[in-house]
C-alpha atoms as a PDB file:
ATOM      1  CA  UNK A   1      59.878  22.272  41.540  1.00  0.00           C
ATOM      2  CA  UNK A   2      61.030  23.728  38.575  1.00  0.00           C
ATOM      3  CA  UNK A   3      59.643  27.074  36.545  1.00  0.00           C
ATOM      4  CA  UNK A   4      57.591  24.921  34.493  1.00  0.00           C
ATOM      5  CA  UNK A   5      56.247  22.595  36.931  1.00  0.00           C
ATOM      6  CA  UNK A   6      55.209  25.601  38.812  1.00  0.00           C
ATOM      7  CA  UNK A   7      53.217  27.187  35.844  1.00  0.00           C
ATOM      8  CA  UNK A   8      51.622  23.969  35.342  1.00  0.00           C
ATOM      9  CA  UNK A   9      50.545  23.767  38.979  1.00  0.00           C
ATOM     10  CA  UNK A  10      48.592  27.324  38.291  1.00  0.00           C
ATOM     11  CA  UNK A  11      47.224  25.912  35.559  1.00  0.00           C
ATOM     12  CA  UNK A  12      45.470  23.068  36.497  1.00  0.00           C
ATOM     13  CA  UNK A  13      44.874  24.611  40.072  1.00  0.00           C
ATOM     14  CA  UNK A  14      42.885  26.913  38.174  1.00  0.00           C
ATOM     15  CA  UNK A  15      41.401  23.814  35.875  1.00  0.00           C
ATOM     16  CA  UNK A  16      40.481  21.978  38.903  1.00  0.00           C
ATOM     17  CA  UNK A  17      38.534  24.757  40.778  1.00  0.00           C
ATOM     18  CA  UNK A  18      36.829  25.840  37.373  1.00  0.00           C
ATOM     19  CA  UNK A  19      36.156  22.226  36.586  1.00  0.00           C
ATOM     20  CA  UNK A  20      34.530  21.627  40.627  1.00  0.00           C
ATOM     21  CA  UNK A  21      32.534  25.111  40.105  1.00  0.00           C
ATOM     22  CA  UNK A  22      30.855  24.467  36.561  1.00  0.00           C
ATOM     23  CA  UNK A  23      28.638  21.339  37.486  1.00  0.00           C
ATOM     24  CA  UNK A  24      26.923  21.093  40.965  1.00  0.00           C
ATOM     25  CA  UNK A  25      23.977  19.028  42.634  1.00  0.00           C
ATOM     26  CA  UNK A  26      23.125  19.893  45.337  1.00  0.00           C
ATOM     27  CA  UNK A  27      22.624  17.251  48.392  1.00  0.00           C
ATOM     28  CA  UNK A  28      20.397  18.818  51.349  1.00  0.00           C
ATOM     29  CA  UNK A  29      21.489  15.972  53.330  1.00  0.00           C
ATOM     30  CA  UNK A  30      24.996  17.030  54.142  1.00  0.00           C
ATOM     31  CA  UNK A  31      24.968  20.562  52.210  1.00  0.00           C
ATOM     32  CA  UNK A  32      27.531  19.666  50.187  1.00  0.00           C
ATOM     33  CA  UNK A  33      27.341  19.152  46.510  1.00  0.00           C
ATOM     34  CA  UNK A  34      27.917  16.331  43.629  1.00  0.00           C
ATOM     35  CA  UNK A  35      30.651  17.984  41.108  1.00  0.00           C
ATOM     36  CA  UNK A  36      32.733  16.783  38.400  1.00  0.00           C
ATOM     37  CA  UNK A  37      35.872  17.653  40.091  1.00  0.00           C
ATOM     38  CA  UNK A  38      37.231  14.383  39.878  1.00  0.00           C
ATOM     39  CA  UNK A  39      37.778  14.761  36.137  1.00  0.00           C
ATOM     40  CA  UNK A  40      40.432  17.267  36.232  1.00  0.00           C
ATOM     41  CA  UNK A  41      42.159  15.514  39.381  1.00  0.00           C
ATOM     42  CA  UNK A  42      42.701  12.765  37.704  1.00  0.00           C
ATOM     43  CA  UNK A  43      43.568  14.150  34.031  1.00  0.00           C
ATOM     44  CA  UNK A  44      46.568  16.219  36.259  1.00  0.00           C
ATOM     45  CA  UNK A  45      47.412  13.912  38.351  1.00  0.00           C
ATOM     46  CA  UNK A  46      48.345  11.140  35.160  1.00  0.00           C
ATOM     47  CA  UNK A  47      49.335  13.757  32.768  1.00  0.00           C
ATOM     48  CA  UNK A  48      52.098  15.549  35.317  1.00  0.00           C
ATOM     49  CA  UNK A  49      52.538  13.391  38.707  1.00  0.00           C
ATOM     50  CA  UNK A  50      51.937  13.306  42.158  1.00  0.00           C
ATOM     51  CA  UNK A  51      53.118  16.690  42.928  1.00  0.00           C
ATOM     52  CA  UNK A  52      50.812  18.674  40.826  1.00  0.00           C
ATOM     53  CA  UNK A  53      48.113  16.139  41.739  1.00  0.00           C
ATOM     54  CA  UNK A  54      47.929  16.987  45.232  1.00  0.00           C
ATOM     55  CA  UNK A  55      48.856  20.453  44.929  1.00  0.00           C
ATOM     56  CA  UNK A  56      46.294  21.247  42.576  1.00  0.00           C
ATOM     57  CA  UNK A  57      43.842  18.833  43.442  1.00  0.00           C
ATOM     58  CA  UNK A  58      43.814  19.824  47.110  1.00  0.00           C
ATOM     59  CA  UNK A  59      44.007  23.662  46.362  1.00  0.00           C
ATOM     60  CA  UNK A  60      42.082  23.990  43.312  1.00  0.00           C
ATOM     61  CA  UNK A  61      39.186  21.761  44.963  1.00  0.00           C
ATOM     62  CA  UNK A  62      39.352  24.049  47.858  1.00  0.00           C
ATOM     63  CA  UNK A  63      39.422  27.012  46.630  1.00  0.00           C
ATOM     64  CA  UNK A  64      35.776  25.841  44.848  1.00  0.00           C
ATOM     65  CA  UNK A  65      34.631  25.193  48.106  1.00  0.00           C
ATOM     66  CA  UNK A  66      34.783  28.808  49.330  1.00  0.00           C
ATOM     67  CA  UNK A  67      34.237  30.315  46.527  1.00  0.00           C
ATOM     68  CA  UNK A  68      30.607  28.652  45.698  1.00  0.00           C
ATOM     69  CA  UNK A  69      29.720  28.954  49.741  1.00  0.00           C
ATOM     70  CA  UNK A  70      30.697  25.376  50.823  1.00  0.00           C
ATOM     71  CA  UNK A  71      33.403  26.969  53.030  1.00  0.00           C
ATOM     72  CA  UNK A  72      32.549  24.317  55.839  1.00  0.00           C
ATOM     73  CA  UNK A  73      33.695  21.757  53.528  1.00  0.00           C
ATOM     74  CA  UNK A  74      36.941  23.638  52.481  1.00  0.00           C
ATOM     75  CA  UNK A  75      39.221  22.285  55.250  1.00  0.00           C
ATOM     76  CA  UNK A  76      38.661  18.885  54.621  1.00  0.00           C
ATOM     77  CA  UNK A  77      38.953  18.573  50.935  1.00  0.00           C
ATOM     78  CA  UNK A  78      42.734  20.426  50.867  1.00  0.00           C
ATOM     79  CA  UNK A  79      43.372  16.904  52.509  1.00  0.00           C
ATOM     80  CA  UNK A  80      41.417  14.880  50.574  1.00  0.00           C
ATOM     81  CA  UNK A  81      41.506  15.776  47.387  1.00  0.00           C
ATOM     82  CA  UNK A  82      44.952  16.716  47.995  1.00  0.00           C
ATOM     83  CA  UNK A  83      45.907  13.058  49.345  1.00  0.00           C
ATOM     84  CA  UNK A  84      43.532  11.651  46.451  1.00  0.00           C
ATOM     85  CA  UNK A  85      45.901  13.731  43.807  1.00  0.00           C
ATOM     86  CA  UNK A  86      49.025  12.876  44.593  1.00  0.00           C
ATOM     87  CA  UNK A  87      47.986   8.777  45.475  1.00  0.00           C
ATOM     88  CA  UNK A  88      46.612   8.581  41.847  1.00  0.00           C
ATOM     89  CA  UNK A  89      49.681  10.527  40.379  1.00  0.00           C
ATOM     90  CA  UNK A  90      52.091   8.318  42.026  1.00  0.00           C
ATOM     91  CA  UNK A  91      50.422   4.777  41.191  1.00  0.00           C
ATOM     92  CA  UNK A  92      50.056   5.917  37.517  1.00  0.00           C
ATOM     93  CA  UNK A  93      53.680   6.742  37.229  1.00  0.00           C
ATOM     94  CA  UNK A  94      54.960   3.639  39.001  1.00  0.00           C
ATOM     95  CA  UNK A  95      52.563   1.327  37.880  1.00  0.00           C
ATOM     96  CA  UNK A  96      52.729   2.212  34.731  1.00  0.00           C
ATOM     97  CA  UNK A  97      56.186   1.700  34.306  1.00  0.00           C
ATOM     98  CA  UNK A  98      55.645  -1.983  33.972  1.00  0.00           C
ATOM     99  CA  UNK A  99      55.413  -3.582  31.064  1.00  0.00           C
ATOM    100  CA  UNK A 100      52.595  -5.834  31.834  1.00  0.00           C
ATOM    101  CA  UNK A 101      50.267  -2.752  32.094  1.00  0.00           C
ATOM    102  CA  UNK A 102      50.596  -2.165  28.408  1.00  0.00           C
ATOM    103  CA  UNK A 103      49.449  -4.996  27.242  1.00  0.00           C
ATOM    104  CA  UNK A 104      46.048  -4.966  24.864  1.00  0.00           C
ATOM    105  CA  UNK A 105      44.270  -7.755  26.562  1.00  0.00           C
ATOM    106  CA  UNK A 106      44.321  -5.086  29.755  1.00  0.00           C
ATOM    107  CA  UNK A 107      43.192  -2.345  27.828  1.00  0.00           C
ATOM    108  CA  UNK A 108      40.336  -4.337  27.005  1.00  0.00           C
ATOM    109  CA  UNK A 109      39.532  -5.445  30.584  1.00  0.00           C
ATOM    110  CA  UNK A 110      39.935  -1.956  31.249  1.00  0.00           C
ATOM    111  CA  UNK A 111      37.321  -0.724  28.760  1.00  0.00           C
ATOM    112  CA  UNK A 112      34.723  -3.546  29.597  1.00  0.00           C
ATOM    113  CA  UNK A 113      35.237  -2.227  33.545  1.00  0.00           C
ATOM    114  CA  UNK A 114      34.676   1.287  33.032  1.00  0.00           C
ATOM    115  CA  UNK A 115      31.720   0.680  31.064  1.00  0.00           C
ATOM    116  CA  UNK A 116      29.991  -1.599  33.663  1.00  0.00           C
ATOM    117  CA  UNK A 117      30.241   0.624  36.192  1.00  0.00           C
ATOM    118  CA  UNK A 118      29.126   3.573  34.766  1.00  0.00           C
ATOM    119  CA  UNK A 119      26.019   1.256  33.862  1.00  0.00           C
ATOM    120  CA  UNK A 120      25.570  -0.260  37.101  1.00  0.00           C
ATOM    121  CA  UNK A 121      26.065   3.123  39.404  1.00  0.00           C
ATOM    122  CA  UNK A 122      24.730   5.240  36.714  1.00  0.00           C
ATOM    123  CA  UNK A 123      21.022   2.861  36.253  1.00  0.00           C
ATOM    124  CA  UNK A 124      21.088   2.084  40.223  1.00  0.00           C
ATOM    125  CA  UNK A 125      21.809   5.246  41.824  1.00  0.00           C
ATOM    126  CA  UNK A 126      21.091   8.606  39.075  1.00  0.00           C
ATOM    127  CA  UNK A 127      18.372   7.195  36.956  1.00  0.00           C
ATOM    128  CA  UNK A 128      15.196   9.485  37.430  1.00  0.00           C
ATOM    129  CA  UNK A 129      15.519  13.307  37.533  1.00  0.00           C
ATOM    130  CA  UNK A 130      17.532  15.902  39.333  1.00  0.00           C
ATOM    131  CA  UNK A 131      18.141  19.597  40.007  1.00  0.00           C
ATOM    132  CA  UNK A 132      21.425  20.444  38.121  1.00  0.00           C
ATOM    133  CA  UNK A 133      23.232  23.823  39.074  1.00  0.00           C
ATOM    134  CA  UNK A 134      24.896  24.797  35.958  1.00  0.00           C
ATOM    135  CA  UNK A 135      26.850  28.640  36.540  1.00  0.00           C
ATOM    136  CA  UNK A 136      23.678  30.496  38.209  1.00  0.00           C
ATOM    137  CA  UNK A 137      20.931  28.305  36.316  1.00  0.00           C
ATOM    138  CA  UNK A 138      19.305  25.513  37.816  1.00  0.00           C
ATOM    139  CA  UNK A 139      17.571  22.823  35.934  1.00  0.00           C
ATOM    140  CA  UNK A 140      15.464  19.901  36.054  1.00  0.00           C
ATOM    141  CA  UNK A 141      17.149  16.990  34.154  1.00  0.00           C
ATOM    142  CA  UNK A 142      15.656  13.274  33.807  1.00  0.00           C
ATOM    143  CA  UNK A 143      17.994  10.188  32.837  1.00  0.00           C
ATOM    144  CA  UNK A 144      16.029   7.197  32.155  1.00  0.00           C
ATOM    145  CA  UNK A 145      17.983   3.767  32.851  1.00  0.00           C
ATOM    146  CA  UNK A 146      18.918   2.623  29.934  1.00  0.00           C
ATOM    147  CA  UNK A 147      20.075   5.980  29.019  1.00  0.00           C
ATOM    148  CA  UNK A 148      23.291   4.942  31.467  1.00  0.00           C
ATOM    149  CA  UNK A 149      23.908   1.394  28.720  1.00  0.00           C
ATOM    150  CA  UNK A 150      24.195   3.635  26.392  1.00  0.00           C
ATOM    151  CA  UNK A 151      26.631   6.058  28.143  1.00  0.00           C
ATOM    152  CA  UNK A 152      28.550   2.761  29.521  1.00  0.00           C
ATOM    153  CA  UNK A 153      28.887   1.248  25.981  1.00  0.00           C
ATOM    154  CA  UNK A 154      30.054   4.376  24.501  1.00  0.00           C
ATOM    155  CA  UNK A 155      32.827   5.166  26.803  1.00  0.00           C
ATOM    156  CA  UNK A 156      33.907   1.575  26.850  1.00  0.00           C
ATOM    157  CA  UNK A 157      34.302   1.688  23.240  1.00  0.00           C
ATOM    158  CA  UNK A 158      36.229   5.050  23.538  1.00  0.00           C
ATOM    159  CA  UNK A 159      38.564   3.985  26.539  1.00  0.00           C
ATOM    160  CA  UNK A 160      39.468   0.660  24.084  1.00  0.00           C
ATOM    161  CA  UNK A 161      40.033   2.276  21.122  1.00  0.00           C
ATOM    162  CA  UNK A 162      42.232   5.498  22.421  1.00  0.00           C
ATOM    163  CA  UNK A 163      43.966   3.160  24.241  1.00  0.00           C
ATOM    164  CA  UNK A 164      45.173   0.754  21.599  1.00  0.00           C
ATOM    165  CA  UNK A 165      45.905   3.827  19.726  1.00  0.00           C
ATOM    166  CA  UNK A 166      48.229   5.751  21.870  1.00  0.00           C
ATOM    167  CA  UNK A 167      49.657   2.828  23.508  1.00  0.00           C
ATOM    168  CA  UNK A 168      49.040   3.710  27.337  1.00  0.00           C
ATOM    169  CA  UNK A 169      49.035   1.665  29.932  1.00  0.00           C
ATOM    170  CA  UNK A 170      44.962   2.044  31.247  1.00  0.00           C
ATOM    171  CA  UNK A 171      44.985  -0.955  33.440  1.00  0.00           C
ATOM    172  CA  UNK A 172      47.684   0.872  35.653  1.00  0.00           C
ATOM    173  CA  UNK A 173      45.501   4.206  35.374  1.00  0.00           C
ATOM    174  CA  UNK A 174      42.458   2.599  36.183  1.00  0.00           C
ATOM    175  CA  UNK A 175      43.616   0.882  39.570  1.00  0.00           C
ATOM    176  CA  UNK A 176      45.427   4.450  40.191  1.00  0.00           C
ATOM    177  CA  UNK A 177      42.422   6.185  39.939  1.00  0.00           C
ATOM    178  CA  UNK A 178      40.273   3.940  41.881  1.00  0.00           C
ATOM    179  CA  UNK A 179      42.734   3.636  44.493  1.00  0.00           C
ATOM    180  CA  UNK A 180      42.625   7.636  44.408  1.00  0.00           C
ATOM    181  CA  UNK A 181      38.500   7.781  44.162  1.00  0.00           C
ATOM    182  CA  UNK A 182      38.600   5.538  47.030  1.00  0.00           C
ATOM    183  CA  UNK A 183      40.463   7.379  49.524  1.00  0.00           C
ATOM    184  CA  UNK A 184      37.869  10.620  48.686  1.00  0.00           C
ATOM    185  CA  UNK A 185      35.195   8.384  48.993  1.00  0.00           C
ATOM    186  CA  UNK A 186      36.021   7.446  52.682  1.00  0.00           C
ATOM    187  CA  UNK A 187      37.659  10.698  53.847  1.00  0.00           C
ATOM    188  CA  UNK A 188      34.403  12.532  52.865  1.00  0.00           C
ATOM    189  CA  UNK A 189      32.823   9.839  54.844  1.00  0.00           C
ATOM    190  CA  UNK A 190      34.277   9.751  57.950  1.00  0.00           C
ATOM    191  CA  UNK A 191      34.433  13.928  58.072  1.00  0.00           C
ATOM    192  CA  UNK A 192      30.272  14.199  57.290  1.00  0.00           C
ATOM    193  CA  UNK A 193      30.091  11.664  60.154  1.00  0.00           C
ATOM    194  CA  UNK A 194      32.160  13.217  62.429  1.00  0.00           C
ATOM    195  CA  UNK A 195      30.373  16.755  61.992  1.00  0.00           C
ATOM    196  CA  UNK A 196      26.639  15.461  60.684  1.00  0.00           C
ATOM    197  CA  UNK A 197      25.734  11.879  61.905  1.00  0.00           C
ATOM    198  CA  UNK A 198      26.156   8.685  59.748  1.00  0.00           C
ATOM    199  CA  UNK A 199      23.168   8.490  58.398  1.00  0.00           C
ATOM    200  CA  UNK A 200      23.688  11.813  56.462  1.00  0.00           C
ATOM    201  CA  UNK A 201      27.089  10.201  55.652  1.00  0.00           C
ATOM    202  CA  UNK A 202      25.753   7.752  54.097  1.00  0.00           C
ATOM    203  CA  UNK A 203      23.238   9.725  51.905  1.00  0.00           C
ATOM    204  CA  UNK A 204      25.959  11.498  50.183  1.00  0.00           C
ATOM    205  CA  UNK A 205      28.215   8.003  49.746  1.00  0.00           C
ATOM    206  CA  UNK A 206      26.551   7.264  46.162  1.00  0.00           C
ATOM    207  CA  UNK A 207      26.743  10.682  45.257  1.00  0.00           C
ATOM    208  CA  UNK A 208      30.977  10.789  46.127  1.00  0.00           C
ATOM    209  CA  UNK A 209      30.952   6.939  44.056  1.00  0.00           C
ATOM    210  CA  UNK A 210      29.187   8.683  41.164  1.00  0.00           C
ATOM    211  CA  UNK A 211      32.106  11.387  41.041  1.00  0.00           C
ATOM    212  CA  UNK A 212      35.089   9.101  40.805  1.00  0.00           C
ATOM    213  CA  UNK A 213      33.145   6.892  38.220  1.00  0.00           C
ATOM    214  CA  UNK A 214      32.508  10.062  36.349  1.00  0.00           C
ATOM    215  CA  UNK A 215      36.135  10.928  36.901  1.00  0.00           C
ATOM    216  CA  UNK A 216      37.647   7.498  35.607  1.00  0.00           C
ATOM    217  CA  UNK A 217      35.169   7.145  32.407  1.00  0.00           C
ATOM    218  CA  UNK A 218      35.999  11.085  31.219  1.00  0.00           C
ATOM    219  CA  UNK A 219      39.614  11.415  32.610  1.00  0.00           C
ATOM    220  CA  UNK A 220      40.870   8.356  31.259  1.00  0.00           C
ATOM    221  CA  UNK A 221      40.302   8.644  27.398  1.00  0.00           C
ATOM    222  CA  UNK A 222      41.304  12.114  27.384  1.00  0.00           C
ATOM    223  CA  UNK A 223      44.564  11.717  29.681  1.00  0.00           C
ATOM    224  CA  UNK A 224      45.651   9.112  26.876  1.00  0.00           C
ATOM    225  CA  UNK A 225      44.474  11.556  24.037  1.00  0.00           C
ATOM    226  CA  UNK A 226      46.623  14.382  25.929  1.00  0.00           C
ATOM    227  CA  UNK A 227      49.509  12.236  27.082  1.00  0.00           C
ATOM    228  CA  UNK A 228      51.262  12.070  23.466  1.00  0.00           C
ATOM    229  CA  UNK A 229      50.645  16.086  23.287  1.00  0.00           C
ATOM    230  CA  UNK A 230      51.997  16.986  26.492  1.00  0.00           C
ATOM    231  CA  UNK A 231      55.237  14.518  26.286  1.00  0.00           C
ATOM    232  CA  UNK A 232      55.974  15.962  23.018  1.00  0.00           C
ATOM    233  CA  UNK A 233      55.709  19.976  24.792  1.00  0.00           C
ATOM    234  CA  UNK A 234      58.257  18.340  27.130  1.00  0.00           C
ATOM    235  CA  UNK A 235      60.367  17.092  25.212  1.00  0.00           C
ATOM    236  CA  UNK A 236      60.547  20.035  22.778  1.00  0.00           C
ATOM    237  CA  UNK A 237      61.342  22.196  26.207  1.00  0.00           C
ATOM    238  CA  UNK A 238      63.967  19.842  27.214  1.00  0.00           C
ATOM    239  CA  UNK A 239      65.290  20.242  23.687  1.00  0.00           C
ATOM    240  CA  UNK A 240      65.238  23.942  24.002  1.00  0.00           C
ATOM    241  CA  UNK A 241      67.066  24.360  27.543  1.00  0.00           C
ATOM    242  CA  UNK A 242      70.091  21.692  26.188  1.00  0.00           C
ATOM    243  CA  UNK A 243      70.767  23.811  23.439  1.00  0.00           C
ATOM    244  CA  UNK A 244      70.777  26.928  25.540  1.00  0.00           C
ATOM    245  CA  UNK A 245      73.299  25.349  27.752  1.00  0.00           C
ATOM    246  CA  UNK A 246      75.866  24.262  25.051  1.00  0.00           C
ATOM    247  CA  UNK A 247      78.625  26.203  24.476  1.00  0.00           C
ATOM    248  CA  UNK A 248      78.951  28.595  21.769  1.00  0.00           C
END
């Protein structure tokens, strides 16, 4: 791991934490919490690879669990969201090497996906209202159902057209980041029931499904808005360090 890796690895160890801290709901169930985590997993783990995934995915989510008095939890999410970084950093780089990945038609099907499931978790599971911890303020919040069409439609439509823009390949990000949001998904599972019961395992399951949908419909966009950005810091670095090493 070079210098620059290494900064980045602060970076967005400190993004991820920040990220996990600034949105909670609580779940009395399993006293953990509902956060938006997932977001700033996945953004790191496209825009700079499995390494930084895991590293800060696992460290940053961590550190968010001590820090906010979910220390119980702490353990167990250094694994998982550590294991859920680096899984959705290496499928996005490998996968979307291939060609196929690129092509519109996917970026469509990609779009159209996102948007249905943000609709069908989002009307299903969080229509209604809810106690929202945002810093040291709690409140109330209600989200009628077809509130959630609305939110599915509109990131649909920006997923698609970022996409086509900037030329990524989403398909291969989306089946990255599911593949990543599902190995949370069941590690958070099988730790609650090992140290609460199933059934308290199971009340927290839609709230862990609503954070990797919520993860995949922001992170997505804005790792393809980002992506052009951040290869063209690279390559201006690269740039900068071959010059230094030429001969005067």
């Amino acid at each position: 791991m070079d210098k620059v890796e290494l900064a980045y690895t602060a970076v967005f160890t400190a993004l991820v934490c920040i990220t996990t801290m600034m949105l909670q709901v609580y779940i009395p169930e399993t006293k953990g919490y509902f956060n938006i985590g997932e977001v700033m997993i996945y953004i790191t783990a496209i825009l700079l690879g499995p390494r930084v995934g895991m590293l800060a995915g696992g460290i940053g989510s961590a550190l968010a669990d001590v820090l906010t008095g979910y220390t119980i939890f702490a353990p167990a999410t250094l694994v998982i969201k550590g294991c859920e970084g680096f899984l959705t950093g290496l499928l996005s780089q490998k996968l979307g090497r291939r060609r196929g990945f690129k092509r519109p038609y996917l970026t469509l099907i990609a779009g159209a996906l996102i948007g249905v499931l943000i609709w069908v978790v989002g009307a299903n599971l969080y229509a209604g209202t809810a106690e929202v911890t945002l810093g040291y303020t709690i409140y109330t919040l209600r989200s009628p159902s077809h509130s959630w069409v609305i939110a599915g439609i509109a990131a649909a439509l920006l997923t698609v057209s970022i996409g086509l823009l900037v030329g990524t390949p989403i398909g291969a990000y989306l089946i990255a980041t599911l593949i990543g949001g599902s190995i949370m998904v069941s590690g958070y599972f099988l730790y609650e029931s090992l140290l609460m019961g199933v059934p308290a395992a199971l009340a927290e399951l839609p709230f862990n499904i609503g954070q990797v949908i919520v993860g995949i419909s922001v992170s997505i966009p804005l790792s393809n808005a980002l992506l052009k950005a951040l290869r063209e810091s690279l390559r201006i670095h690269a740039g900068s360090e071959s010059s230094r090493s030429k001969p005067v």
